[in-house]
N, C-alpha and C. Protein backbone atom coordinates (compact mmCIF):
# COMPACT_ATOMS: atom_id res chain seq x y z
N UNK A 1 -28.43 -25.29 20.49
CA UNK A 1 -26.98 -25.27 20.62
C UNK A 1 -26.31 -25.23 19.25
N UNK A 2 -26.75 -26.65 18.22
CA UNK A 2 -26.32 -26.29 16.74
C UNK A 2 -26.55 -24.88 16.33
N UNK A 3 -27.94 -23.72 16.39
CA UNK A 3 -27.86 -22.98 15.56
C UNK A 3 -26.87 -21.93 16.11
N UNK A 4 -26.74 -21.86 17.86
CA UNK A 4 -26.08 -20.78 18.33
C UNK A 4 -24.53 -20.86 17.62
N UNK A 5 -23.88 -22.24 17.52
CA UNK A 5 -22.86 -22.51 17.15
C UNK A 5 -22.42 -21.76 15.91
N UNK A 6 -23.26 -22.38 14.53
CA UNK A 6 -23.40 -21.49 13.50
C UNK A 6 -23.26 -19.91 13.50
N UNK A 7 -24.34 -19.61 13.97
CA UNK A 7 -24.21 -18.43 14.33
C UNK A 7 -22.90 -17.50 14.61
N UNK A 8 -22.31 -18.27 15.51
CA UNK A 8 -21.23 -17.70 16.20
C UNK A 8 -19.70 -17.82 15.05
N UNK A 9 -20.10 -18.93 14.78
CA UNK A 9 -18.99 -18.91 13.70
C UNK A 9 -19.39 -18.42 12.61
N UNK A 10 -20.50 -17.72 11.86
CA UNK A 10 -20.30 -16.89 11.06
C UNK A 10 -20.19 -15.63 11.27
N UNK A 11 -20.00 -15.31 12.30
CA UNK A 11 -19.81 -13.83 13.07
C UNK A 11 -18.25 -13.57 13.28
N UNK A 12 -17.41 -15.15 13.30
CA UNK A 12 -16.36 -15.28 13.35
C UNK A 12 -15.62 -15.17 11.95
N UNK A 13 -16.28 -15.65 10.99
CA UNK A 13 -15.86 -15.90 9.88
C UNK A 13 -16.18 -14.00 9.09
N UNK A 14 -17.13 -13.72 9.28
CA UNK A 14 -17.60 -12.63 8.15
C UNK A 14 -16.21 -11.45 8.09
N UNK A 15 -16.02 -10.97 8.95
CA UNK A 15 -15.01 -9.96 8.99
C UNK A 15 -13.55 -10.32 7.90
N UNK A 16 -13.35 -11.48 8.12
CA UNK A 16 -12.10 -12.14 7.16
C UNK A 16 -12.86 -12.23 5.59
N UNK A 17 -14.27 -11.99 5.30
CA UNK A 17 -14.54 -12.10 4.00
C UNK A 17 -14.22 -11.05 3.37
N UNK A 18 -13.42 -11.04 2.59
CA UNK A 18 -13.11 -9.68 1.28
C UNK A 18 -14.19 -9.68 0.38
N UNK A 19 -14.45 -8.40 -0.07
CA UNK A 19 -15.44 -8.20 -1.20
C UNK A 19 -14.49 -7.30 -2.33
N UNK A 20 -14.92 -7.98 -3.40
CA UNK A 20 -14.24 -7.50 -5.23
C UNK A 20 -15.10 -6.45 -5.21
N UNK A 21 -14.55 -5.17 -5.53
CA UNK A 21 -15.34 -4.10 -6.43
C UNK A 21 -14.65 -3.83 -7.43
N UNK A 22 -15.22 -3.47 -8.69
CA UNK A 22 -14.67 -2.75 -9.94
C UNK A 22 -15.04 -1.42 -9.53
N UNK A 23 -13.83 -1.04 -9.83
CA UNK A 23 -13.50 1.01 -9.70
C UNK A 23 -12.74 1.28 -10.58
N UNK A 24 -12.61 2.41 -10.96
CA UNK A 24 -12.15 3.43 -11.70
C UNK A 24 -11.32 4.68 -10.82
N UNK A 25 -10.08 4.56 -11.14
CA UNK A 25 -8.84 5.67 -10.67
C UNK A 25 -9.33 6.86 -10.96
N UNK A 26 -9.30 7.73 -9.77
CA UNK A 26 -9.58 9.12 -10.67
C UNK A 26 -8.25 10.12 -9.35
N UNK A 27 -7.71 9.59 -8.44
CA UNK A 27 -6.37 10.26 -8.35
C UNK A 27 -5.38 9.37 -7.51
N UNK A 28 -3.88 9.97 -7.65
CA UNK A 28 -3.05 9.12 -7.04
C UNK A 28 -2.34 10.09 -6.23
N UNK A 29 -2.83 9.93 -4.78
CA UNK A 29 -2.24 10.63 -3.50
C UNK A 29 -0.89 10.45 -3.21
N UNK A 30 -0.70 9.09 -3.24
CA UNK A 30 1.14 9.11 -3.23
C UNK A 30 1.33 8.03 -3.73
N UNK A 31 2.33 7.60 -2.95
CA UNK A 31 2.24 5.69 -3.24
C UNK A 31 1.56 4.92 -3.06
N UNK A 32 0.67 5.20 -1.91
CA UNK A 32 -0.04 3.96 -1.45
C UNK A 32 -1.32 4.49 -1.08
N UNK A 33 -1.80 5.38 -1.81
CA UNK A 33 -3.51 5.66 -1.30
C UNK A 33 -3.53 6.78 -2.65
N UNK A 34 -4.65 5.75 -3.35
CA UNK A 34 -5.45 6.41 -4.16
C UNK A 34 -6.62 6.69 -4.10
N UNK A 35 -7.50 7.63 -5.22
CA UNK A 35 -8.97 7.56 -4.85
C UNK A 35 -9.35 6.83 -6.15
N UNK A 36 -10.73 6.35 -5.94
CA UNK A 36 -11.16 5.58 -6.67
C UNK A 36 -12.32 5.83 -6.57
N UNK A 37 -13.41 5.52 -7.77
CA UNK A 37 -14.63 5.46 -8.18
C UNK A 37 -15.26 4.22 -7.46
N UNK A 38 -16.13 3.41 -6.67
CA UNK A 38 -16.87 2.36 -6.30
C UNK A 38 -18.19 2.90 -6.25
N UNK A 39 -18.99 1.90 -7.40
CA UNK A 39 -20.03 2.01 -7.17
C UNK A 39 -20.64 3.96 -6.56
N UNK A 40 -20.21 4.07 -7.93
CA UNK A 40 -20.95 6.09 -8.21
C UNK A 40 -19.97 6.63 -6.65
N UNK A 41 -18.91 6.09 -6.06
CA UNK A 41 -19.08 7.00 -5.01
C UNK A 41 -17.31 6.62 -4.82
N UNK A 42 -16.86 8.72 -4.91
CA UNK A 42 -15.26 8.46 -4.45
C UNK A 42 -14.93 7.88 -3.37
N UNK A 43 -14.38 6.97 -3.17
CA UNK A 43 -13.19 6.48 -2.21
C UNK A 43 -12.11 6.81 -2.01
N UNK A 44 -11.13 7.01 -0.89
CA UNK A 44 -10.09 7.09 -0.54
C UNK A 44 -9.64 5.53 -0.20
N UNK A 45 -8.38 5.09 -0.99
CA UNK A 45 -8.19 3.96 -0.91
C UNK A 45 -6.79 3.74 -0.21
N UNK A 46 -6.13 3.05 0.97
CA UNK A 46 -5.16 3.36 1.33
C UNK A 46 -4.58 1.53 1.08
N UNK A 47 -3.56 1.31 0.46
CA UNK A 47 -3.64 -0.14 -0.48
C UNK A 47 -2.63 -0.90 0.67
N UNK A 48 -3.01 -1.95 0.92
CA UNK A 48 -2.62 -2.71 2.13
C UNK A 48 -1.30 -3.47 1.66
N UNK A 49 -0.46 -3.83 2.65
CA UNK A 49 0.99 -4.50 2.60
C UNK A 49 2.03 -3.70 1.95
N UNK A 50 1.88 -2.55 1.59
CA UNK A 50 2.99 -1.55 1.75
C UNK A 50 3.13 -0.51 2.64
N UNK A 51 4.65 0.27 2.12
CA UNK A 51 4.71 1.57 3.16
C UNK A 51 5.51 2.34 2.19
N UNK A 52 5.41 3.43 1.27
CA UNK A 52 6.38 3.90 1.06
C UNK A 52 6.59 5.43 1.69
N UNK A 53 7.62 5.57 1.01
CA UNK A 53 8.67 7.34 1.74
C UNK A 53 6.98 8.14 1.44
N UNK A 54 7.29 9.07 2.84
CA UNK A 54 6.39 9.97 2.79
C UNK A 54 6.68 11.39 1.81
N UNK A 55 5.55 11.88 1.13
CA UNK A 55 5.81 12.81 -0.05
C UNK A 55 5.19 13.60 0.80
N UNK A 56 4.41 13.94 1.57
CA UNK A 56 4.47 15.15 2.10
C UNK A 56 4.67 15.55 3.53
N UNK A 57 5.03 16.83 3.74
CA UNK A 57 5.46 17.58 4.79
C UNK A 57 4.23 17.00 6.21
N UNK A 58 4.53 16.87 7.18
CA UNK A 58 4.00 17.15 8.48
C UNK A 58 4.18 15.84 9.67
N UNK A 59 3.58 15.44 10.65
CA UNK A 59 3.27 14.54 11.74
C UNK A 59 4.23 13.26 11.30
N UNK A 60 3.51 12.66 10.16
CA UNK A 60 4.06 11.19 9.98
C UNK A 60 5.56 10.87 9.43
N UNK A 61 5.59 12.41 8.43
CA UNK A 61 7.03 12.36 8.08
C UNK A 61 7.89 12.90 8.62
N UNK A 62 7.97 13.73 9.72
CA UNK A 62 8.72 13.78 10.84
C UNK A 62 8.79 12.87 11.72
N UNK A 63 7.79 11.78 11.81
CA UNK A 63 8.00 10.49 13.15
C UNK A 63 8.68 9.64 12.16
N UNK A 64 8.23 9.28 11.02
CA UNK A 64 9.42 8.54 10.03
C UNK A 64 10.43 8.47 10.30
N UNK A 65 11.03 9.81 9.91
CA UNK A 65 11.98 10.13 9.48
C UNK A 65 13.12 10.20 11.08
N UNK A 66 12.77 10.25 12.46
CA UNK A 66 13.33 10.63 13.28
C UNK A 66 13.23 9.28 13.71
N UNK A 67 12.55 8.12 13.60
CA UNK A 67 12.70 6.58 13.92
C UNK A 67 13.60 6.16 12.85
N UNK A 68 13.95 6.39 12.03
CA UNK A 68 14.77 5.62 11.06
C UNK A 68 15.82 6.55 11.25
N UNK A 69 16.15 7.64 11.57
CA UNK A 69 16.89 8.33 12.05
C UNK A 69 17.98 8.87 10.49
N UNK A 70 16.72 9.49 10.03
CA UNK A 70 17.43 9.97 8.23
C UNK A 70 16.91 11.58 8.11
N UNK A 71 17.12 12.39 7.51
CA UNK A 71 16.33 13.45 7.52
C UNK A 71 15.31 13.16 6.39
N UNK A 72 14.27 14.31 6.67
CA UNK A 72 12.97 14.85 6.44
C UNK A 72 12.88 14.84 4.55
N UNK A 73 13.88 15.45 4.58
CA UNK A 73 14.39 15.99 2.95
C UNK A 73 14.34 14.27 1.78
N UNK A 74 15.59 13.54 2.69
CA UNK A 74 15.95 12.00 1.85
C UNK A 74 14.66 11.71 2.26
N UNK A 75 13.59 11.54 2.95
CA UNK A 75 12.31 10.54 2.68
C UNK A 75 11.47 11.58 1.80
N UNK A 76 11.64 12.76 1.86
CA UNK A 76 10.61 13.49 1.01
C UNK A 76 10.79 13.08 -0.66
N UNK A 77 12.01 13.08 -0.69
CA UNK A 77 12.50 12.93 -2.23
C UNK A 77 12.37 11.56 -2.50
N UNK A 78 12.66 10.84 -1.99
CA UNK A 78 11.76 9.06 -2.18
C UNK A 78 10.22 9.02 -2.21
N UNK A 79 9.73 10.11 -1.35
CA UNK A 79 8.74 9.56 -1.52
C UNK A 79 7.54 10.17 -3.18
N UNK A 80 8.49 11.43 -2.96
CA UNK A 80 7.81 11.90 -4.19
C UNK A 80 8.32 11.13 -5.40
N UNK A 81 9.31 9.87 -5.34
CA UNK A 81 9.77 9.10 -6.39
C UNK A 81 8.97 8.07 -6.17
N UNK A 82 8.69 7.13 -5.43
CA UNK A 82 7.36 6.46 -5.10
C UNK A 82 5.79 6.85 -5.63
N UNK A 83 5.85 8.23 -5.02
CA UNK A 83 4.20 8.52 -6.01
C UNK A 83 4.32 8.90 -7.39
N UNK A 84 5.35 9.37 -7.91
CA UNK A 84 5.56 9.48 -9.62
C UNK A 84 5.64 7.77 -10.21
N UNK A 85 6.10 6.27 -9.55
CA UNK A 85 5.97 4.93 -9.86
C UNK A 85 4.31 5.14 -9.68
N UNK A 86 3.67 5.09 -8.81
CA UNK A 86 2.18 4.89 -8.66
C UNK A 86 1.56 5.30 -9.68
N UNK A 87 1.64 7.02 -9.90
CA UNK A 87 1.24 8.15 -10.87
C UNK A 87 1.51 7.38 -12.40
N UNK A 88 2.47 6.80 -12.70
CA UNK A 88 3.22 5.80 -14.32
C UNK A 88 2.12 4.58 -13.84
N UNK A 89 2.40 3.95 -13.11
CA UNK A 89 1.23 2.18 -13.07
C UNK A 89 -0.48 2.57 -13.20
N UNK A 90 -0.75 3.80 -12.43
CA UNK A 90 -2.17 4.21 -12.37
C UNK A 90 -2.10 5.20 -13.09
N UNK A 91 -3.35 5.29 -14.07
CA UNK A 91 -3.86 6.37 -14.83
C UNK A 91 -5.03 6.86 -14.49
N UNK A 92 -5.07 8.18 -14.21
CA UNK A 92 -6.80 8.52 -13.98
C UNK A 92 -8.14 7.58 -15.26
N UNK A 93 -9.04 7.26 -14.78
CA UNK A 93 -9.68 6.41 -16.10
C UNK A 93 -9.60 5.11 -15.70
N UNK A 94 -7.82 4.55 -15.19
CA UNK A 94 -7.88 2.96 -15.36
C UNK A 94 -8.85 2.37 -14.60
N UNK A 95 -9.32 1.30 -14.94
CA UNK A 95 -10.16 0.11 -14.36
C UNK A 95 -9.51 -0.36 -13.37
N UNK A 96 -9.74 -0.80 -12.56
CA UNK A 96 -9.14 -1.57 -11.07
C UNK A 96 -10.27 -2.43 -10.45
N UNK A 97 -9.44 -3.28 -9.90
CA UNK A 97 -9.99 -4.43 -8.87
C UNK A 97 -9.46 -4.17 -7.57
N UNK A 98 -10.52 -3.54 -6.80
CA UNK A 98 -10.29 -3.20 -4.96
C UNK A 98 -10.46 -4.40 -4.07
N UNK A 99 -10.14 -5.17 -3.51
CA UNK A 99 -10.54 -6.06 -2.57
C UNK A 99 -9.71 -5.69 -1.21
N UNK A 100 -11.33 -5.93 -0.72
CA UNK A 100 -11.11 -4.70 0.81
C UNK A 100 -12.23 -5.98 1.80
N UNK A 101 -12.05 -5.50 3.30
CA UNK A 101 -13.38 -6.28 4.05
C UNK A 101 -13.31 -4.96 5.13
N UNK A 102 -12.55 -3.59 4.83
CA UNK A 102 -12.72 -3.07 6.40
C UNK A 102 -12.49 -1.62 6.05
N UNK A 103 -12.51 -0.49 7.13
CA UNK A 103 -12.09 1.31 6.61
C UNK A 103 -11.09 1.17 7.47
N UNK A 104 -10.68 2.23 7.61
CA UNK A 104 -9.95 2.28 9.09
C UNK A 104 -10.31 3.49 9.33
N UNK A 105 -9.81 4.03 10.89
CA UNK A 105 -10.33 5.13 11.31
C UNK A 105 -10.30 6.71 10.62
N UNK A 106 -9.60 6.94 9.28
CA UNK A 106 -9.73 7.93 8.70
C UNK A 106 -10.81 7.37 7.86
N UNK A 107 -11.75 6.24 7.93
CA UNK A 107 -12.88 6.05 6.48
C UNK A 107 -12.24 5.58 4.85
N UNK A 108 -10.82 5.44 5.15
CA UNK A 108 -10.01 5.07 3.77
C UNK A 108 -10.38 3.71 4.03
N UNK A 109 -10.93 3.03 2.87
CA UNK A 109 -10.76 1.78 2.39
C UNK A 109 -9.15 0.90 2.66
N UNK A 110 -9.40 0.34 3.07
CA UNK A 110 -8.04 -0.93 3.12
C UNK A 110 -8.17 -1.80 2.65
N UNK A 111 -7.26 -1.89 1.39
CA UNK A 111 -7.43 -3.18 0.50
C UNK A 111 -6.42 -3.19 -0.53
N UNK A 112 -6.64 -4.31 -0.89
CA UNK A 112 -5.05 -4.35 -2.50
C UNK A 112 -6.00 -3.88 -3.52
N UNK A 113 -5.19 -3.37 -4.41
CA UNK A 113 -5.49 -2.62 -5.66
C UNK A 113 -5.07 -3.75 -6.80
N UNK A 114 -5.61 -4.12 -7.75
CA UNK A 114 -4.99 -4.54 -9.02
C UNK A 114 -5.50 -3.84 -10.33
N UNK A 115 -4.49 -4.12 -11.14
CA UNK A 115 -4.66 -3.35 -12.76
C UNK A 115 -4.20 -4.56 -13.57
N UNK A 116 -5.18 -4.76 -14.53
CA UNK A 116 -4.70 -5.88 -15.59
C UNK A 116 -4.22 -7.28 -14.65
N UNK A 117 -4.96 -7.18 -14.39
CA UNK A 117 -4.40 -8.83 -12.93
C UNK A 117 -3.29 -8.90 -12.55
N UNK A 118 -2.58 -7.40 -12.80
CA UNK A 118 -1.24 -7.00 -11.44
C UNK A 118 -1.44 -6.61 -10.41
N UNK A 119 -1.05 -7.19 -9.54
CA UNK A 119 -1.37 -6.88 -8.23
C UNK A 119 -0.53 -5.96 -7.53
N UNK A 120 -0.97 -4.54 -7.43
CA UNK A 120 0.27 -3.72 -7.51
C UNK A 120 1.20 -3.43 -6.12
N UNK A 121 0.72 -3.77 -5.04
CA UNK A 121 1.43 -4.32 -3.73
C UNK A 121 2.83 -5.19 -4.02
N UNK A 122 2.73 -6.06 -4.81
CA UNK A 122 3.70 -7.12 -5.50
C UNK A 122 4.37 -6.52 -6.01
N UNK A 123 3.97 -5.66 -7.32
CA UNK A 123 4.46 -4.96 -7.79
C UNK A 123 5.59 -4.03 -7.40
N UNK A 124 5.19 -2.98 -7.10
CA UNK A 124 5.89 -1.81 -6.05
C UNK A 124 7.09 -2.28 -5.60
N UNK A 125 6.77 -3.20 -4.60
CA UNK A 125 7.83 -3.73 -3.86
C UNK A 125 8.84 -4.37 -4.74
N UNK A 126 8.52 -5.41 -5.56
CA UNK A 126 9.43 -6.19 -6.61
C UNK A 126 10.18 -4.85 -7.02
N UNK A 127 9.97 -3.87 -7.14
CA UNK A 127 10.23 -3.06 -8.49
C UNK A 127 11.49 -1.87 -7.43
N UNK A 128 11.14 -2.28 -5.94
CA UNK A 128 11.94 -1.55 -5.34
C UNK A 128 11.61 -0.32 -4.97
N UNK A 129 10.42 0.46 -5.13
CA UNK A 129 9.64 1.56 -4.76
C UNK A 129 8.91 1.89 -3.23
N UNK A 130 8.99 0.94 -2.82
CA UNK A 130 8.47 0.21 -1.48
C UNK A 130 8.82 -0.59 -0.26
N UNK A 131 7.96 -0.30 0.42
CA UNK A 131 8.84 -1.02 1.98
C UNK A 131 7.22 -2.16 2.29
N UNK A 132 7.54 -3.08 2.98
CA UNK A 132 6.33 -3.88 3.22
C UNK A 132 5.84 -3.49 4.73
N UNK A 133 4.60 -3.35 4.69
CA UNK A 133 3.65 -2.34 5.67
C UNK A 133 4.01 -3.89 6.87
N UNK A 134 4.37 -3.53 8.10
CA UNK A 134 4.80 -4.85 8.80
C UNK A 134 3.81 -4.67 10.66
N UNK A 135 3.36 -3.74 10.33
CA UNK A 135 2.91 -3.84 11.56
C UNK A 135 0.55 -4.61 11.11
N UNK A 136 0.91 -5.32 10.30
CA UNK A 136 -0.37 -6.45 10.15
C UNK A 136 0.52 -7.13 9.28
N UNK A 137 -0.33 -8.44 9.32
CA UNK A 137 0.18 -9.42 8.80
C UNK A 137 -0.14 -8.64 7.44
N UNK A 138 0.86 -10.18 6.42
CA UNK A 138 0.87 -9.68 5.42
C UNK A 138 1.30 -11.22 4.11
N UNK A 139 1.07 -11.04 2.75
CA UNK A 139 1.72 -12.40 2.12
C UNK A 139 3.31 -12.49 2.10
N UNK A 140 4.24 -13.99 2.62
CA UNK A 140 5.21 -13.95 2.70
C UNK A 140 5.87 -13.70 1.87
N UNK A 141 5.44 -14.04 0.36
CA UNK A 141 6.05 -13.80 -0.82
C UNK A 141 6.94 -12.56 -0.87
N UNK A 142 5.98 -11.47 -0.28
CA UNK A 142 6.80 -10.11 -0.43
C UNK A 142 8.23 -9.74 -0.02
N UNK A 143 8.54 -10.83 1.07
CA UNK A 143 9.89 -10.73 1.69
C UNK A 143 10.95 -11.26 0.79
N UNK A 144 10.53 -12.26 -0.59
CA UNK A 144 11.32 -12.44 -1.19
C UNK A 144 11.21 -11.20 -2.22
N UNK A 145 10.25 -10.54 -2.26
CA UNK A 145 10.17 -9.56 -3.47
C UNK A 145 11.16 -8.67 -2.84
N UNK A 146 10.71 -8.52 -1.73
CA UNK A 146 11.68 -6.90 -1.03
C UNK A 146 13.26 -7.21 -1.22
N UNK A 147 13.84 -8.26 -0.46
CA UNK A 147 15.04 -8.82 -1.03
C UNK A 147 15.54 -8.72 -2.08
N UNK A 148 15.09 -9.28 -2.80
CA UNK A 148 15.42 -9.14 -4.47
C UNK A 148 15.74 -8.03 -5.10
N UNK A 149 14.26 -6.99 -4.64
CA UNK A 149 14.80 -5.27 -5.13
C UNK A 149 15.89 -4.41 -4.15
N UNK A 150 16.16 -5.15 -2.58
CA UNK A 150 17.22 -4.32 -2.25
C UNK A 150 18.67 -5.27 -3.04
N UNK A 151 18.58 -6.74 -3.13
CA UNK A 151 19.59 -7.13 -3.23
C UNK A 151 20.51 -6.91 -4.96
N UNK A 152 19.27 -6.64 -5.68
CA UNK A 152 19.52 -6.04 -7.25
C UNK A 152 19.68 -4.42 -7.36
N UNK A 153 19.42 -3.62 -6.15
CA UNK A 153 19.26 -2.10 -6.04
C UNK A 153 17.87 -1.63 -7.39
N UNK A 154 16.91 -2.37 -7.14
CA UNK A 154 15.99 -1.69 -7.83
C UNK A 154 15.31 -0.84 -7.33
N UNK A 155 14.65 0.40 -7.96
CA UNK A 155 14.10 1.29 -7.89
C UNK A 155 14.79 2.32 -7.17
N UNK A 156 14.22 2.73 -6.02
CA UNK A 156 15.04 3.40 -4.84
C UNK A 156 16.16 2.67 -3.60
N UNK A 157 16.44 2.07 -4.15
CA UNK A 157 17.38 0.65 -3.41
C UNK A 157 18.93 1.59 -4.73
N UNK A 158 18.30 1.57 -5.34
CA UNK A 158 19.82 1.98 -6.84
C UNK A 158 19.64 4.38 -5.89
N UNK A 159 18.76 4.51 -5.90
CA UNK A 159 18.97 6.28 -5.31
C UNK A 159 19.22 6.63 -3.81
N UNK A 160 18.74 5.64 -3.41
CA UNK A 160 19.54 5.47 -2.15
C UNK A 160 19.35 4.47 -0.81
N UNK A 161 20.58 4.04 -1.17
CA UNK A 161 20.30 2.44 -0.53
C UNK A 161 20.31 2.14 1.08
N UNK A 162 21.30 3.38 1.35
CA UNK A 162 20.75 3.98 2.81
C UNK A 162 19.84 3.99 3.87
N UNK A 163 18.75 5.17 3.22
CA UNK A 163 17.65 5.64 3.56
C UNK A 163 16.38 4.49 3.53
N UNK A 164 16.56 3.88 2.39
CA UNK A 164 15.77 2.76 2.05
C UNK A 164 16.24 1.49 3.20
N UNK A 165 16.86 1.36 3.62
CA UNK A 165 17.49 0.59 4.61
C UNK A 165 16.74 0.64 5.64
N UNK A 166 17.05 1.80 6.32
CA UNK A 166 16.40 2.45 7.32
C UNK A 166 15.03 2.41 7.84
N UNK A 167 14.70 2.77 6.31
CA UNK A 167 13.43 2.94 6.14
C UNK A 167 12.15 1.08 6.23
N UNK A 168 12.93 0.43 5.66
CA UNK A 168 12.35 -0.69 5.62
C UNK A 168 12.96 -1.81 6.59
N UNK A 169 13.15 -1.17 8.16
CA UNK A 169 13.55 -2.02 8.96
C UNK A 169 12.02 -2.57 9.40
């Protein structure tokens, strides 16, 4: 009975364990999914607790854009302002810290990204580039970060405070 117990609760427990990898950036897809070097082998990394404007054309940025009820054009142009912030914080080359425990069904890694022990989820958002990814949990902190950058108009909160509204209901 003790060992089944064990057992069972580390079967319970393992999935919630995150694992640290050191990687190396070698591109930045938009805002929130880069690829990365782990261990000799590219990754697609899609970085957890954000959401920003979609930069490109098709499926997701038309369902975006028609639930927040903004056109196609104002999230395109945020979002390609979102992946030029990513593109400035990440350099092809930089060193990074991935901590991930899962893929999801496209095989992208899910996990926070850090550079220089910034945690760039925190980041982003503080800085106003970003919406907080709300459909999984997530750290509360960010709700004061998000606040702060709509309530100071940082980043895209100052180009359009609107859309960003909308966007981060």
């Amino acid at each position: 009975m003790i060992k089944k117990l064990i057992v069972t609760s580390m079967l319970i427990t393992l999935p919630l364990l995150a694992i640290e990898s050191v990687g190396i950036v070698t591109k930045v897809t938009d805002g929130d999914t880069l690829h990365i070097i782990i261990e000799k082998k590219e990754e697609k990394v899609r970085i957890l607790y954000i959401d920003t404007p979609e930069k490109y054309s098709g499926s997701k940025l038309d369902k975006d854009a028609k639930k927040a009820g903004i056109s196609t054009n104002d999230e395109q142009e945020l979002g390609k302002l979102a992946s030029g912030y990513a593109s400035k914080f990440f350099q092809n080359g930089d060193k990074v810290i991935v901590t991930s425990n899962k893929k999801d069904q496209y095989g992208r890694i899910l996990g926070t990204v850090s550079k220089n022990n910034v945690d760039y989820s925190t980041k982003i958002i503080k800085d106003g580039y970003s919406c907080i990814y709300k459909k999984t949990s997530y750290p509360k902190e960010l709700e004061k970060a998000l606040a702060n950058a709509k309530e100071e108009k940082k980043g895209l909160w100052a180009i359009n405070y609107d859309v960003m509204n909308k966007l981060c209901k």
